[in-house]
PDB file of N, CA and C in Angstrom:
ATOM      1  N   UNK A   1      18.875 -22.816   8.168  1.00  0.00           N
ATOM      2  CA  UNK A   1      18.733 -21.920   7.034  1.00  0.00           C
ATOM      3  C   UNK A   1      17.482 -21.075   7.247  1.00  0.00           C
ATOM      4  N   UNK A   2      17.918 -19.498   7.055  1.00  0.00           N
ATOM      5  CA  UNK A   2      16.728 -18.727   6.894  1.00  0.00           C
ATOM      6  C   UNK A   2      16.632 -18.003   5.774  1.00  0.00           C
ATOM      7  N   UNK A   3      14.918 -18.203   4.547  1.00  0.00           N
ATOM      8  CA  UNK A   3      14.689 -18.160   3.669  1.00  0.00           C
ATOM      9  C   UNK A   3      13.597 -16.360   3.961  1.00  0.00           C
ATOM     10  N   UNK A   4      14.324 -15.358   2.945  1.00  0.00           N
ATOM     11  CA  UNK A   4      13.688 -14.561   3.744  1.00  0.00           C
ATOM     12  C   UNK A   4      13.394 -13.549   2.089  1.00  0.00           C
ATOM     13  N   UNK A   5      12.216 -13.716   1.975  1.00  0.00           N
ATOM     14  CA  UNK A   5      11.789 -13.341   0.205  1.00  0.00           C
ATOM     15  C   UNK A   5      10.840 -12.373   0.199  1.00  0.00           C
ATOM     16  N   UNK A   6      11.207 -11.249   1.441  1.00  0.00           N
ATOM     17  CA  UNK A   6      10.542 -10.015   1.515  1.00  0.00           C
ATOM     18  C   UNK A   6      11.448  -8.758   1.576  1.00  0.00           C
ATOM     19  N   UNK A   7      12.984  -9.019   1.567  1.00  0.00           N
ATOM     20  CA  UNK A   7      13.732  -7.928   1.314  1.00  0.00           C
ATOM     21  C   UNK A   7      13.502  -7.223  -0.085  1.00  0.00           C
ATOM     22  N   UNK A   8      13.406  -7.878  -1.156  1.00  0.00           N
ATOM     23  CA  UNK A   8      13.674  -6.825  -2.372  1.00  0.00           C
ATOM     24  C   UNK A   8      12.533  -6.879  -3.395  1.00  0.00           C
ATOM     25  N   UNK A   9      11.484  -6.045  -3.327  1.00  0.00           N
ATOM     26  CA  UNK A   9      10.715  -6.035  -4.115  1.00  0.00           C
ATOM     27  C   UNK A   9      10.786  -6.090  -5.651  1.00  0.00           C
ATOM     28  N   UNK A  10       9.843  -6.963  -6.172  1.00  0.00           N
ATOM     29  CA  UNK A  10      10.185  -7.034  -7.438  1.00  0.00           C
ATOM     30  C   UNK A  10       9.651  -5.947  -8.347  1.00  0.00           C
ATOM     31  N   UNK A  11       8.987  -5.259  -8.012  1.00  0.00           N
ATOM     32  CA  UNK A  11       9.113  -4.135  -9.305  1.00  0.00           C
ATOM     33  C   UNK A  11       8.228  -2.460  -7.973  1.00  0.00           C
ATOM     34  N   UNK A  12       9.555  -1.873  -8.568  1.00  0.00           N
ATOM     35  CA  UNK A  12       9.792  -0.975  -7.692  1.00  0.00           C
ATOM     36  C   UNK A  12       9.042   0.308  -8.201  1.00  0.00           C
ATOM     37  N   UNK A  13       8.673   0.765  -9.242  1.00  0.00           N
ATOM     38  CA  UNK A  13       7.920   1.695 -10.054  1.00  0.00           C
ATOM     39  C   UNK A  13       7.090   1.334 -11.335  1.00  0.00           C
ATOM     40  N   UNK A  14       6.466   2.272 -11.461  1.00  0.00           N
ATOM     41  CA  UNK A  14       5.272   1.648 -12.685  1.00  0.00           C
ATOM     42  C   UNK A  14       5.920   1.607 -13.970  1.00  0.00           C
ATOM     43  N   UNK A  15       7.055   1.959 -14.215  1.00  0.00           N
ATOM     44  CA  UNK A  15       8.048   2.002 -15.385  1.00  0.00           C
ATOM     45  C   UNK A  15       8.191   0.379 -15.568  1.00  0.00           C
ATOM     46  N   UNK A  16       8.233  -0.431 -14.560  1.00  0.00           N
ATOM     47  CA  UNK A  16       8.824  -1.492 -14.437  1.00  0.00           C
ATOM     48  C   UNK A  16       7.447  -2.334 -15.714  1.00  0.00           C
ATOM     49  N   UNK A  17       6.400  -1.508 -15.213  1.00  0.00           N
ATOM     50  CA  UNK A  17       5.501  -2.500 -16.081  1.00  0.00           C
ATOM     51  C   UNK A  17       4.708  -1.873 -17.762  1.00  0.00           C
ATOM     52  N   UNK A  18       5.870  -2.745 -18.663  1.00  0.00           N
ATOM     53  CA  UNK A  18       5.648  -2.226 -19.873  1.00  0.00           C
ATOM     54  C   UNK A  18       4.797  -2.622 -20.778  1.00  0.00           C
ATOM     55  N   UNK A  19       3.735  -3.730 -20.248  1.00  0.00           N
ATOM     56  CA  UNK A  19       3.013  -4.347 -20.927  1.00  0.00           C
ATOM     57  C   UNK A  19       1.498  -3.159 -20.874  1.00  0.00           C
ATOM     58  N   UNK A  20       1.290  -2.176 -20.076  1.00  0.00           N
ATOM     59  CA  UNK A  20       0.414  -1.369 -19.924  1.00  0.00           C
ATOM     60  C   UNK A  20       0.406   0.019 -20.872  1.00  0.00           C
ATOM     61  N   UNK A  21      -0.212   0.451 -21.891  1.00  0.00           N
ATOM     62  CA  UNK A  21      -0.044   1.417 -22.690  1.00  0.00           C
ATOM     63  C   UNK A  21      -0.197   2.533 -22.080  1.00  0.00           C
ATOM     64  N   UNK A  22       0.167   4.159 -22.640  1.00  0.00           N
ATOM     65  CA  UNK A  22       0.050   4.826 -21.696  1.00  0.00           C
ATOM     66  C   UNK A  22      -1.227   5.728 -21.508  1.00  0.00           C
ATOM     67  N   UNK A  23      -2.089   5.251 -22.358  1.00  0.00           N
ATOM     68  CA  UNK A  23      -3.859   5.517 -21.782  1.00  0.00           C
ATOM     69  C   UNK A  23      -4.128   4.683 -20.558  1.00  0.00           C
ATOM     70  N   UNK A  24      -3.653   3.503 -20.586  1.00  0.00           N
ATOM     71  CA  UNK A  24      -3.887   2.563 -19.518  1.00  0.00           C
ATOM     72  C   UNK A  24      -3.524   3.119 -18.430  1.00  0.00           C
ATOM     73  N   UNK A  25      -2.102   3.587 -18.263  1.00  0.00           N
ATOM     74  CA  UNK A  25      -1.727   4.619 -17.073  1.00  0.00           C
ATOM     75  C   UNK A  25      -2.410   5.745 -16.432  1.00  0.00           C
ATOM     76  N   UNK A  26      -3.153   6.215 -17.494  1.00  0.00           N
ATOM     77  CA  UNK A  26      -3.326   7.400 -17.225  1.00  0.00           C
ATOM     78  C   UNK A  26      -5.049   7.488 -16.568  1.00  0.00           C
ATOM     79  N   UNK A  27      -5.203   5.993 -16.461  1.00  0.00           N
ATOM     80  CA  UNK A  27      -6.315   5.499 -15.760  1.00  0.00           C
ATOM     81  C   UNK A  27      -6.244   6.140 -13.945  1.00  0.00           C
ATOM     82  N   UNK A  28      -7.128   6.964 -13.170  1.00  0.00           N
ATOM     83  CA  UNK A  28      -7.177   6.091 -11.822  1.00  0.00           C
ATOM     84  C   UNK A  28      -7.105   4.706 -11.205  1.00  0.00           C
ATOM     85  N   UNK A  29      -7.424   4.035 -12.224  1.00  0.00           N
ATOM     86  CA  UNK A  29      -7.725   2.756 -12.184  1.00  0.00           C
ATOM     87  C   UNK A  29      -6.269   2.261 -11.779  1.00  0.00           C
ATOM     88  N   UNK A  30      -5.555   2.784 -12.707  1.00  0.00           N
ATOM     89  CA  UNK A  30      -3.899   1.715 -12.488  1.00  0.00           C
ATOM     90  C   UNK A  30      -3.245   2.107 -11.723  1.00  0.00           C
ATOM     91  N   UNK A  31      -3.518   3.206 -10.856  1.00  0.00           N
ATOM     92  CA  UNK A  31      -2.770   3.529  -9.830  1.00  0.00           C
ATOM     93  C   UNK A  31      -2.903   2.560  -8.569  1.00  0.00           C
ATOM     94  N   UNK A  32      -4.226   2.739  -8.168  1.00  0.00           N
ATOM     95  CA  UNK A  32      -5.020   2.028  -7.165  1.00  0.00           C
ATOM     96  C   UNK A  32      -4.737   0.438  -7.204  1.00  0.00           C
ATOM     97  N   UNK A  33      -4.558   0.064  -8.483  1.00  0.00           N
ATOM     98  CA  UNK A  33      -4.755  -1.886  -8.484  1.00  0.00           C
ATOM     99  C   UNK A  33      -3.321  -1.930  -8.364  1.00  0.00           C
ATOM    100  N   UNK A  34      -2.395  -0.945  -9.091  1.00  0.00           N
ATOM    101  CA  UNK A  34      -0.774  -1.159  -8.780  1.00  0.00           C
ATOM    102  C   UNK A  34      -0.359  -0.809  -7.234  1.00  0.00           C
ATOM    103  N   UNK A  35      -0.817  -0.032  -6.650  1.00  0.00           N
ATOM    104  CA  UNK A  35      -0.816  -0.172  -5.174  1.00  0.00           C
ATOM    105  C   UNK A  35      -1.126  -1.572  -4.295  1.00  0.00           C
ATOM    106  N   UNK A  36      -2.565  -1.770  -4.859  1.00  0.00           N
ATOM    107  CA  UNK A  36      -3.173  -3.012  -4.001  1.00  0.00           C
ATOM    108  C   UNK A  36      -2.692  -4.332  -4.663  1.00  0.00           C
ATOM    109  N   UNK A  37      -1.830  -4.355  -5.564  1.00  0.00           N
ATOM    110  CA  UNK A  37      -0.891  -5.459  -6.190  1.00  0.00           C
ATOM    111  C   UNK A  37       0.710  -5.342  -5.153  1.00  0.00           C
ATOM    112  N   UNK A  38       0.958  -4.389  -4.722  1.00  0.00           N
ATOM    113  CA  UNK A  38       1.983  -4.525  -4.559  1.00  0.00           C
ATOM    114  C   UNK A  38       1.835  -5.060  -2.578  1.00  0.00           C
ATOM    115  N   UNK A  39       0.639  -4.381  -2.235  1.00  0.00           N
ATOM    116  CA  UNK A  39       0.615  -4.742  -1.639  1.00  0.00           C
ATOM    117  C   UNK A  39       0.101  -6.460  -0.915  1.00  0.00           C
ATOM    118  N   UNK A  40      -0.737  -7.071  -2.008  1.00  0.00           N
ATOM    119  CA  UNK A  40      -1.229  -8.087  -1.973  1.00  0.00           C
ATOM    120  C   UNK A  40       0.315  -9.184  -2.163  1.00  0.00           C
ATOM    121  N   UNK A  41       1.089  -8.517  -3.017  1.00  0.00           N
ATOM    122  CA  UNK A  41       2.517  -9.341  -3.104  1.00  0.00           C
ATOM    123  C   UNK A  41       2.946  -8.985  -1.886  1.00  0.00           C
ATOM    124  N   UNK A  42       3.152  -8.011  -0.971  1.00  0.00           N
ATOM    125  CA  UNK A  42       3.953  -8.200   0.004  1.00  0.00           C
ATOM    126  C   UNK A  42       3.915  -9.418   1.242  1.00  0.00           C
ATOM    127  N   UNK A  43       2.157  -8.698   1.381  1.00  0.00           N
ATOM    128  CA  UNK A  43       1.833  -9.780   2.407  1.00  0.00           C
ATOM    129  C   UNK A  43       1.949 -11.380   2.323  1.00  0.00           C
ATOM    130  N   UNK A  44       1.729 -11.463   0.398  1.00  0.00           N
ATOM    131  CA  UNK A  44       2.172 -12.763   0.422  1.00  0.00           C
ATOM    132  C   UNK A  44       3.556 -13.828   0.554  1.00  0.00           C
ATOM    133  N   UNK A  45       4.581 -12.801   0.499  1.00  0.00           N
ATOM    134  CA  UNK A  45       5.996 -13.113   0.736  1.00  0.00           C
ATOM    135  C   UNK A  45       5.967 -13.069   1.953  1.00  0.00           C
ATOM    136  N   UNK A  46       5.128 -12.108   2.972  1.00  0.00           N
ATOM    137  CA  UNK A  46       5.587 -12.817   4.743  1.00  0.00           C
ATOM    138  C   UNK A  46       4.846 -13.979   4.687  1.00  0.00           C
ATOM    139  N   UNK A  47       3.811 -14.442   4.216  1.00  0.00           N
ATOM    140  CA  UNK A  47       3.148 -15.466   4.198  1.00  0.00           C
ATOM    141  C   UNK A  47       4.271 -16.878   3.769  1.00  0.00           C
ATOM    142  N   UNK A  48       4.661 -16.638   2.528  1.00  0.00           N
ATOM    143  CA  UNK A  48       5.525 -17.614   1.859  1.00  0.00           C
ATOM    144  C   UNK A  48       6.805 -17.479   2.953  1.00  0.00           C
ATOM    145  N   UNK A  49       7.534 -16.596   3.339  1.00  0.00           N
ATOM    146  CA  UNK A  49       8.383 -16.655   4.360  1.00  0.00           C
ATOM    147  C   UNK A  49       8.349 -17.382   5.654  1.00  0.00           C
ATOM    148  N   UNK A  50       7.401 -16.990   6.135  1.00  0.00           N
ATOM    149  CA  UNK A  50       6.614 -18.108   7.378  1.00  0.00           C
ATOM    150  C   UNK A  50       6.549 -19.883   6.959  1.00  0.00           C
ATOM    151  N   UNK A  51       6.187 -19.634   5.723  1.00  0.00           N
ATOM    152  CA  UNK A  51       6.062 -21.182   5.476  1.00  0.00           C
ATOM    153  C   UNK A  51       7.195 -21.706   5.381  1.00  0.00           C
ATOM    154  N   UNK A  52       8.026 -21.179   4.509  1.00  0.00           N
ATOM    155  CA  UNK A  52       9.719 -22.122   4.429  1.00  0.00           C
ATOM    156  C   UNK A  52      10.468 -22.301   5.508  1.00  0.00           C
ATOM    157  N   UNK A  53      10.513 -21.185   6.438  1.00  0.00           N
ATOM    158  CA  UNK A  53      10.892 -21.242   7.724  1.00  0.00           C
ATOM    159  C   UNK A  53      10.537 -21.884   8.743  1.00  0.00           C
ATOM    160  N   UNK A  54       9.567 -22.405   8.180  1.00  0.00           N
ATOM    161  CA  UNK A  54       9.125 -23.900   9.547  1.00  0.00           C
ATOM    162  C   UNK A  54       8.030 -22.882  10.058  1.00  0.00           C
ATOM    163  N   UNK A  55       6.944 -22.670  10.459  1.00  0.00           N
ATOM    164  CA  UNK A  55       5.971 -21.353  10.543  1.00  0.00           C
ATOM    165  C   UNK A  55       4.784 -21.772   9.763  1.00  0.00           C
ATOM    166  N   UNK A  56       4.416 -22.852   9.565  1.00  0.00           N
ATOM    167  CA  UNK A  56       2.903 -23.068   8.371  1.00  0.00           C
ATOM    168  C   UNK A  56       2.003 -22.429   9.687  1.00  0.00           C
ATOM    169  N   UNK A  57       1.997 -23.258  10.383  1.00  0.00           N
ATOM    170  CA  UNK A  57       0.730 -22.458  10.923  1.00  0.00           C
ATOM    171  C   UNK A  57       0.490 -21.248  10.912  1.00  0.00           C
ATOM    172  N   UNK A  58       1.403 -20.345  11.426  1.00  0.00           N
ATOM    173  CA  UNK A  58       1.664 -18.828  11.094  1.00  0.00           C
ATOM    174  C   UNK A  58       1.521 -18.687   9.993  1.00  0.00           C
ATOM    175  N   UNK A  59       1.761 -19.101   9.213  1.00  0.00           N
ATOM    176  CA  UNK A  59       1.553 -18.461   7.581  1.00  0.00           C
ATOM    177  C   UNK A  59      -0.280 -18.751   7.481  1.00  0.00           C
ATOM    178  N   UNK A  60      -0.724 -20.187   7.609  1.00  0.00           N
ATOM    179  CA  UNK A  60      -2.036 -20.249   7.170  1.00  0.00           C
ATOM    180  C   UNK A  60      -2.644 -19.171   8.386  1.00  0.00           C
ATOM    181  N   UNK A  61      -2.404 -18.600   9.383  1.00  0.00           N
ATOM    182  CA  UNK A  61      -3.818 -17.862  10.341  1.00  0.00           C
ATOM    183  C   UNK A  61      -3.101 -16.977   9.139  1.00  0.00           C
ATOM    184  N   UNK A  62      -2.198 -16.079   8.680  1.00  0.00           N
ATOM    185  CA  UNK A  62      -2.254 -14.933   8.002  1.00  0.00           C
ATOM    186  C   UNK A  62      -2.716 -14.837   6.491  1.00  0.00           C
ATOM    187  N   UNK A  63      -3.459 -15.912   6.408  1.00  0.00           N
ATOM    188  CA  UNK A  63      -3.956 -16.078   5.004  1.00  0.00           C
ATOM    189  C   UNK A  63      -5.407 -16.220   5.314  1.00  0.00           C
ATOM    190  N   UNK A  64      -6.058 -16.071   6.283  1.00  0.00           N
ATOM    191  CA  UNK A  64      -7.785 -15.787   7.545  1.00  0.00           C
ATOM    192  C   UNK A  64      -8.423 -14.617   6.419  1.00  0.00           C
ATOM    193  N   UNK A  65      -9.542 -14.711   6.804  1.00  0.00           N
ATOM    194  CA  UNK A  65     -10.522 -13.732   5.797  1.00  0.00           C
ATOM    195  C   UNK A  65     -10.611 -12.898   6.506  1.00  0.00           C
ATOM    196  N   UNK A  66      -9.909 -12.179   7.761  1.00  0.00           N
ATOM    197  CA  UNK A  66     -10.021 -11.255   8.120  1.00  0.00           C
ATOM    198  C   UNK A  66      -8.136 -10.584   8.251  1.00  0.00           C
ATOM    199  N   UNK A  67      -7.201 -11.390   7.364  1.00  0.00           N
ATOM    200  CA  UNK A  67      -5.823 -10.876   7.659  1.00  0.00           C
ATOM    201  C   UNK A  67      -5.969  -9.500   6.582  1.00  0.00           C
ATOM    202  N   UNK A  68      -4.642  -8.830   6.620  1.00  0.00           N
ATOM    203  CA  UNK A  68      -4.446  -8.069   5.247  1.00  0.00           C
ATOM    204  C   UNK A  68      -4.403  -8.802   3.785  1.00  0.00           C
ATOM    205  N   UNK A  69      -3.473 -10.136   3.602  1.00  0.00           N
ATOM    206  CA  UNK A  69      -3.820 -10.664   2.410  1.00  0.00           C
ATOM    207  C   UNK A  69      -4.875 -11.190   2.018  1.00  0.00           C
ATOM    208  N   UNK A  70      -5.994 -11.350   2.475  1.00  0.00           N
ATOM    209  CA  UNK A  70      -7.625 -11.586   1.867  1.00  0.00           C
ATOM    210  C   UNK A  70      -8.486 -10.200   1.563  1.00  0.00           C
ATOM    211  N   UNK A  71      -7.800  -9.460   2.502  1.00  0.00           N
ATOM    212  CA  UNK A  71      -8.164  -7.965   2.329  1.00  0.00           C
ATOM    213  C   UNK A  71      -7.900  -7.319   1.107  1.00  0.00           C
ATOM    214  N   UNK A  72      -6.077  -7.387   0.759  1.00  0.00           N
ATOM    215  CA  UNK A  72      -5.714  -6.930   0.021  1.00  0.00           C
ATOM    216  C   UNK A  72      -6.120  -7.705  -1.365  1.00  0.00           C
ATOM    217  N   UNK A  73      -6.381  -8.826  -1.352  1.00  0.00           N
ATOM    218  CA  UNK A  73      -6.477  -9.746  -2.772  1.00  0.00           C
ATOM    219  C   UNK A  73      -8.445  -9.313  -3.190  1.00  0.00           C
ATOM    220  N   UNK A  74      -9.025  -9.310  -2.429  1.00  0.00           N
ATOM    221  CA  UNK A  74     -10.339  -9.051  -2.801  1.00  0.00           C
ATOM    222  C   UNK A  74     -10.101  -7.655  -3.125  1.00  0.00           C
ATOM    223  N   UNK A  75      -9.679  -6.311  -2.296  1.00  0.00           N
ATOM    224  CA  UNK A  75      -9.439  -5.304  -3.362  1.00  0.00           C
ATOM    225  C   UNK A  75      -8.991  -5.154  -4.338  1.00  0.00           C
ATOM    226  N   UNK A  76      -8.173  -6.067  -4.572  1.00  0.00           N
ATOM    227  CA  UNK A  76      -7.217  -6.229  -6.220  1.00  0.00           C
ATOM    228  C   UNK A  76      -8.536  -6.471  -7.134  1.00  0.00           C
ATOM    229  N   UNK A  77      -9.057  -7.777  -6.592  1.00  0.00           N
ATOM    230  CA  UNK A  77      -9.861  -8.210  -7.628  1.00  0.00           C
ATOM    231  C   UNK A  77     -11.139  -7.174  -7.331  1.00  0.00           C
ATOM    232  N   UNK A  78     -11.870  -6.449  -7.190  1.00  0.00           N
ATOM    233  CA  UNK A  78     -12.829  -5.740  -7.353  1.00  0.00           C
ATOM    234  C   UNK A  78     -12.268  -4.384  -8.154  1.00  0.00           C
ATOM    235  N   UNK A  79     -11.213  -4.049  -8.015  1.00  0.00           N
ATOM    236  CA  UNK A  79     -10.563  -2.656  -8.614  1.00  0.00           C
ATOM    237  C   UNK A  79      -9.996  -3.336 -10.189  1.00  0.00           C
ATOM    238  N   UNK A  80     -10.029  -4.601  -9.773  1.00  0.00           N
ATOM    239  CA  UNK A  80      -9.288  -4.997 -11.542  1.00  0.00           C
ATOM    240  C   UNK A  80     -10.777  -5.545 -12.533  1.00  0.00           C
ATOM    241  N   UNK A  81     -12.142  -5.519 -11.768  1.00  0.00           N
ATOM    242  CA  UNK A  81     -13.226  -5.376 -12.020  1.00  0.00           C
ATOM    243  C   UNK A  81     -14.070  -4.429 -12.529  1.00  0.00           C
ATOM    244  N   UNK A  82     -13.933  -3.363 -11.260  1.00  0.00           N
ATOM    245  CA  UNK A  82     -14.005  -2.180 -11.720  1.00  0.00           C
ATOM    246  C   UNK A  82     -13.864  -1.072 -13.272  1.00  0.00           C
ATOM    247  N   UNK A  83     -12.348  -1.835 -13.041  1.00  0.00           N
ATOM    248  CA  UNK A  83     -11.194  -0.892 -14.214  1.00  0.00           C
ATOM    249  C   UNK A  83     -11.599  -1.850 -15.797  1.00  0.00           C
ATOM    250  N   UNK A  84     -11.982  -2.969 -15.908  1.00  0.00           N
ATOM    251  CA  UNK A  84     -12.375  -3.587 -17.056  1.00  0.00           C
ATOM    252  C   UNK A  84     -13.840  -3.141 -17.361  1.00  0.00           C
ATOM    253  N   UNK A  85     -14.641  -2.804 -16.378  1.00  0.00           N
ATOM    254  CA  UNK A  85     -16.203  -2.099 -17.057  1.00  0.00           C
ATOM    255  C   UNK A  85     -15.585  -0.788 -17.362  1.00  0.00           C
ATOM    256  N   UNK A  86     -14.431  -0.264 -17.127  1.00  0.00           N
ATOM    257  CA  UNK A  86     -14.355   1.386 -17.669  1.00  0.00           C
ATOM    258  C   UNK A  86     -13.994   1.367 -19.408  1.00  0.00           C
ATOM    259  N   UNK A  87     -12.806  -0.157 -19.474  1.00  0.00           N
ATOM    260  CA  UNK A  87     -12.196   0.042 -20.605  1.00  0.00           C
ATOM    261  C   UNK A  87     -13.716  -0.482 -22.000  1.00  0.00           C
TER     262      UNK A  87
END
């Protein structure tokens, strides 16, 4: 069996997310963290993919403080930092 949970992204446009008002949108802010969210989810589904598939080791070097998902998760969290001293 191959478990493969990077074909279909779960939310495909910012419409998708209705919990954000539309001052909130109209932030720089939510562009940038909805980018580096989507991307912090991607990398983590090859990550989670690697693992079910028999692949831990591969999955843990791509979870290294120098992969894209430590990259991408510390930009999340400094831009979702950022964007709370604005509001």
């Amino acid at each position: 069996i191959v478990i493969n949970v990077t074909t279909k992204p779960a939310i495909k446009t910012s419409q998708n997310i209705i919990f954000f008002n539309m001052q909130a949108k109209q932030s720089p802010h939510y562009k940038e963290a909805f980018d580096l969210h989507a991307k912090f989810h991607q990398q983590g589904g090859k990550i989670l993919e690697l693992a079910l598939n028999g692949n831990p080791g591969e999955a843990q070097k791509l979870m290294g403080p120098s992969e894209p998902f430590a990259k991408y998760s510390a930009a999340l969290t400094l831009k979702l930092k950022d964007w709370k001293e604005e509001i």
